[in-house]
Protein backbone atom coordinates (compact mmCIF):
# COMPACT_ATOMS: atom_id res chain seq x y z
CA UNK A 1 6.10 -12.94 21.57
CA UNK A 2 2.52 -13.80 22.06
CA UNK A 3 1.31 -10.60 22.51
CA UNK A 4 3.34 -9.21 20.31
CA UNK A 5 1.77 -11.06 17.33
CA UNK A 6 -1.42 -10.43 18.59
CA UNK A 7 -0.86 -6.57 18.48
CA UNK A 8 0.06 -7.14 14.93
CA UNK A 9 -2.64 -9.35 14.32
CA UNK A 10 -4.75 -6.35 15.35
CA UNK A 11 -3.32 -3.75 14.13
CA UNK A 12 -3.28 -5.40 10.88
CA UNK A 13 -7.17 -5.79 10.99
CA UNK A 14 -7.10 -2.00 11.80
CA UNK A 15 -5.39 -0.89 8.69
CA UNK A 16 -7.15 -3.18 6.67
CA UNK A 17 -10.51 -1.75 8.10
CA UNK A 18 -8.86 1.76 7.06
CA UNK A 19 -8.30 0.87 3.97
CA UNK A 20 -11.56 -0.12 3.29
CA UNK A 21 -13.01 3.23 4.42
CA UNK A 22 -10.57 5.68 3.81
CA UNK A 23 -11.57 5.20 -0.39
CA UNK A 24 -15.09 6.76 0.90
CA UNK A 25 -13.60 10.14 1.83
CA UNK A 26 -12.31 10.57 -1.44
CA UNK A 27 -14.50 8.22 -3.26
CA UNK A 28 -17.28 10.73 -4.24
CA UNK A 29 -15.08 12.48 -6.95
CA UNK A 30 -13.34 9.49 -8.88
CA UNK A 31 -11.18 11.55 -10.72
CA UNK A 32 -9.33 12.53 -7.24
CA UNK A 33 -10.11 9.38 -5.31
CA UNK A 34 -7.68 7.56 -8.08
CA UNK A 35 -5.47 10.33 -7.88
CA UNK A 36 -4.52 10.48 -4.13
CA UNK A 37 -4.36 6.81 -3.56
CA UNK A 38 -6.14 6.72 -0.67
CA UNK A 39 -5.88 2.35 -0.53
CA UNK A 40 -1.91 2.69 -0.67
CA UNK A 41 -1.33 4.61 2.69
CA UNK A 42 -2.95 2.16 5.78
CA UNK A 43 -1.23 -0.73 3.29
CA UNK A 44 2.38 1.21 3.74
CA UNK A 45 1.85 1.90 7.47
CA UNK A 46 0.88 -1.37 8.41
CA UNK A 47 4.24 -2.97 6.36
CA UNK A 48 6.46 -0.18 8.70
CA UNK A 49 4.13 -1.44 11.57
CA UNK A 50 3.48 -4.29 11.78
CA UNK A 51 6.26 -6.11 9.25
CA UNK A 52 6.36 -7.59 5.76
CA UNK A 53 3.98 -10.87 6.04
CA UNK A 54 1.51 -8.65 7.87
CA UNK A 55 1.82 -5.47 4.82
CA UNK A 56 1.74 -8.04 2.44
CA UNK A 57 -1.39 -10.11 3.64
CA UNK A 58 -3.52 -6.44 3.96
CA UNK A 59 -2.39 -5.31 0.76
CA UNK A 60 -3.54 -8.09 -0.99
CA UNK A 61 -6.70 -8.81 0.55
CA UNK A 62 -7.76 -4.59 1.02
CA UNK A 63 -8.41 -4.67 -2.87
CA UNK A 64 -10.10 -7.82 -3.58
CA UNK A 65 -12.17 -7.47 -0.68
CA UNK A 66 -13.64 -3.65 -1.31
CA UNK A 67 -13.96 -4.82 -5.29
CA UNK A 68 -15.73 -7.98 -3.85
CA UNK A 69 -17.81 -6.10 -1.44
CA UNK A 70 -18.83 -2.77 -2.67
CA UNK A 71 -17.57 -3.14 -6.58
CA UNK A 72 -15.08 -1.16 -6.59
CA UNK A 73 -12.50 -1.02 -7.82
CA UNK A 74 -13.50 -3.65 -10.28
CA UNK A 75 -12.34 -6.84 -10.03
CA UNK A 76 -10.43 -7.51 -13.05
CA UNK A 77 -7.85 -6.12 -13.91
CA UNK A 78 -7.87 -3.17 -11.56
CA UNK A 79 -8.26 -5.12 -7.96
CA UNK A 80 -6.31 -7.86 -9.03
CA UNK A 81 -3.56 -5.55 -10.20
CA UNK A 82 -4.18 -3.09 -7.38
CA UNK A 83 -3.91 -6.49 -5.08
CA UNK A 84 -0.37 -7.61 -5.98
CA UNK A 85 0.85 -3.82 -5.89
CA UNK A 86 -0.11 -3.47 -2.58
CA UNK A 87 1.05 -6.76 -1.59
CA UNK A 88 4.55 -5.61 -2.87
CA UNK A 89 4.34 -2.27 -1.07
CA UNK A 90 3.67 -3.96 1.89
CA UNK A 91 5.69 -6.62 1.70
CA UNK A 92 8.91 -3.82 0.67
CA UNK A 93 8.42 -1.35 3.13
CA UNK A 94 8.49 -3.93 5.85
CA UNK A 95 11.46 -5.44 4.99
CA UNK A 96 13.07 -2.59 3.92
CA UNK A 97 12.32 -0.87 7.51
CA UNK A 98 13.39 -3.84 9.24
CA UNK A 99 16.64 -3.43 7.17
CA UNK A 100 17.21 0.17 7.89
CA UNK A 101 16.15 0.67 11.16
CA UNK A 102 18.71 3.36 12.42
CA UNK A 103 18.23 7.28 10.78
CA UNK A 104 14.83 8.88 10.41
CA UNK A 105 16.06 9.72 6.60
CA UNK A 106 15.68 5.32 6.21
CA UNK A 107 12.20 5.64 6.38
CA UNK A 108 12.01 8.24 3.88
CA UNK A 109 14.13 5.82 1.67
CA UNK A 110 12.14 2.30 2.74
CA UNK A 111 8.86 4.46 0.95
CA UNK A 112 10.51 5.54 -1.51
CA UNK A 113 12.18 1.73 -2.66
CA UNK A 114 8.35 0.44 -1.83
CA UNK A 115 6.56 3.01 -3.98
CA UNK A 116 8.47 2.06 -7.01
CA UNK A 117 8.78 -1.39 -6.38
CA UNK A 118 4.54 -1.28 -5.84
CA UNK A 119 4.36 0.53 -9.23
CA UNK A 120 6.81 -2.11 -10.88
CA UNK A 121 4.55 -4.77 -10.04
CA UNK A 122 1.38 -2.87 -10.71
CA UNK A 123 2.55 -2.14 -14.44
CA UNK A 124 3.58 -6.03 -14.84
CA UNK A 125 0.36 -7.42 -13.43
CA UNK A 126 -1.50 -4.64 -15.84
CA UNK A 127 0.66 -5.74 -18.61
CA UNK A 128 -0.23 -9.94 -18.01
CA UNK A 129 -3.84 -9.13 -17.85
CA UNK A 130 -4.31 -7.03 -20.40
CA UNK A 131 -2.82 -9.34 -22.42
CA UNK A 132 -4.92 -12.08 -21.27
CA UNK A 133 -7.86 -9.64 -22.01
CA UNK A 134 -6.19 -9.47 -25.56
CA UNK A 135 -5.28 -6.40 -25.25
CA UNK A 136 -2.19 -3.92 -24.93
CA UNK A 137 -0.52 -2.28 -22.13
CA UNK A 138 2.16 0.21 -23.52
CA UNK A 139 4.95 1.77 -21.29
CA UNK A 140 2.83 5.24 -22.03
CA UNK A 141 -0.37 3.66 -20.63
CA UNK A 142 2.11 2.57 -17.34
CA UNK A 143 3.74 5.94 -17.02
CA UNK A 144 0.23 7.34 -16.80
CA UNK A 145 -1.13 4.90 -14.39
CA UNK A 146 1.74 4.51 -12.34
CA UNK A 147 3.12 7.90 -12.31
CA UNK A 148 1.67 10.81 -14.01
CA UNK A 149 -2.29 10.47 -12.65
CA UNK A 150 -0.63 9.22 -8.76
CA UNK A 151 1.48 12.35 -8.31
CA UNK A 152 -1.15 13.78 -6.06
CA UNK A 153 -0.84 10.45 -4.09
CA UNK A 154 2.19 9.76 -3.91
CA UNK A 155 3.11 13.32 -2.54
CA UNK A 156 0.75 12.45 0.22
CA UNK A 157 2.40 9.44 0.67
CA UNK A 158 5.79 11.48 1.00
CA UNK A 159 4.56 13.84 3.06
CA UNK A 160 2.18 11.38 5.50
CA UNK A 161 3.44 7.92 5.60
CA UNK A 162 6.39 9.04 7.26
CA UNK A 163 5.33 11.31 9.82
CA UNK A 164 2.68 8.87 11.32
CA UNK A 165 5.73 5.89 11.14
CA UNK A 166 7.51 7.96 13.27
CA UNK A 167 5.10 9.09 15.79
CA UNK A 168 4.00 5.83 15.99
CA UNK A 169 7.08 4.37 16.38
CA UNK A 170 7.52 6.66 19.51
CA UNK A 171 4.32 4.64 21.17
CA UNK A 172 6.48 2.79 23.68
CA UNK A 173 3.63 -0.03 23.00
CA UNK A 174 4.67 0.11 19.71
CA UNK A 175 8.23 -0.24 19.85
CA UNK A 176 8.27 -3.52 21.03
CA UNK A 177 6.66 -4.19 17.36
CA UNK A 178 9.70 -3.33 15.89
CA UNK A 179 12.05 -6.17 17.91
C-alpha cells in the first residue's frame, strides 16, 4: 500500500511535469496550441493512472501553476476555468475507470463521460466568471470554446489517451496501481 501510493505520488508529479511542458511543443502557434489541448491529455492519463484524487489534484494545480509561472494561460478566467475542467476530467476518468474496469471498449467510454463532463464544468466556471467580470457567456460562445475550436484536441484525445492507458496498464508495475 505504501509503495503503491508512492508510485502514484510520483507518477502524479510526472504528469503534472508533462503538462507543464507539453503546452511548449505546441505553444509557438497559439491558434493550434488551443486547438489540440495539449494540458488535457497527461491530466486524463494520470486520472486512468493513478485514480481520481490524484487526476483531480494535477488537473487543478497544472493550470494555475503554468498561468502563475510562465503567464499563460492567463489567470483569470482562462486558468481558473481551465483549473476546475481539468480537475473534473481527472477526477471522472478515474472514477469512471475504476468503475468499468473489465472491456477495453470502457476506457473508450470513461474518456468519453470525462471529456464532456470536463467541458460541462469548463462552460459553467466560464459562465460564473464572466459574469463576475460583468460580462456574458452565451451557449454560442460555449459551443465554440468547448467544442467547435477543441475538435482537433479532442480527436487526439480519442485517438491517444486510450492507447497509452492500455499499454500502460500492461506494465505489470503498473497494474498493481489499478487494485
Amino acid at each position: 500500500m505504501k509503495n503503491s501510493n508512492l508510485l502514484k505520488m510520483t507518477l502524479s508529479a510526472f504528469f503534472l511535469a508533462l503538462a507543464f511542458v507539453m503546452p511548449f511543443l505546441t505553444g509557438q502557434i497559439p491558434e493550434i496550441g488551443s486547438m489540440l489541448c495539449p494540458l488535457h491529455i497527461p491530466v486524463l492519463l494520470c486520472g486512468f493512472i493513478c485514480g481520481a484524487p490524484w487526476g483531480l489534484a494535477v488537473g487543478f494545480i497544472a493550470p494555475l501553476l503554468r498561468s502563475l509561472i510562465l503567464g499563460m494561460p492567463p489567470l483569470f478566467p482562462t486558468a481558473v476555468c481551465m483549473a476546475f475542467e481539468l480537475a473534473a476530467y481527472g477526477l471522472v476518468a478515474g472514477i469512471m475507470h475504476k468503475l468499468l474496469r473489465e472491456k477495453k471498449i470502457y476506457i473508450y467510454i470513461s474518456l468519453l463521460v470525462s471529456m464532456i463532463a470536463g467541458r460541462l464544468v469548463w462552460g459553467t466556471a466560464m459562465f460564473i466568471c464572466m459574469g463576475i467580470n460583468g460580462d456574458s457567456f452565451t451557449f454560442s460562445a460555449f459551443l465554440a470554446g468547448a467544442v467547435i475550436n477543441a475538435v482537433p484536441g479532442i480527436i487526439v484525445q480519442i485517438v491517444l489517451v486510450p492507447v497509452v492507458v492500455m499499454l500502460l496498464e500492461n506494465n505489470k508495475t503498473l497494474k498493481r496501481l489499478r487494485d
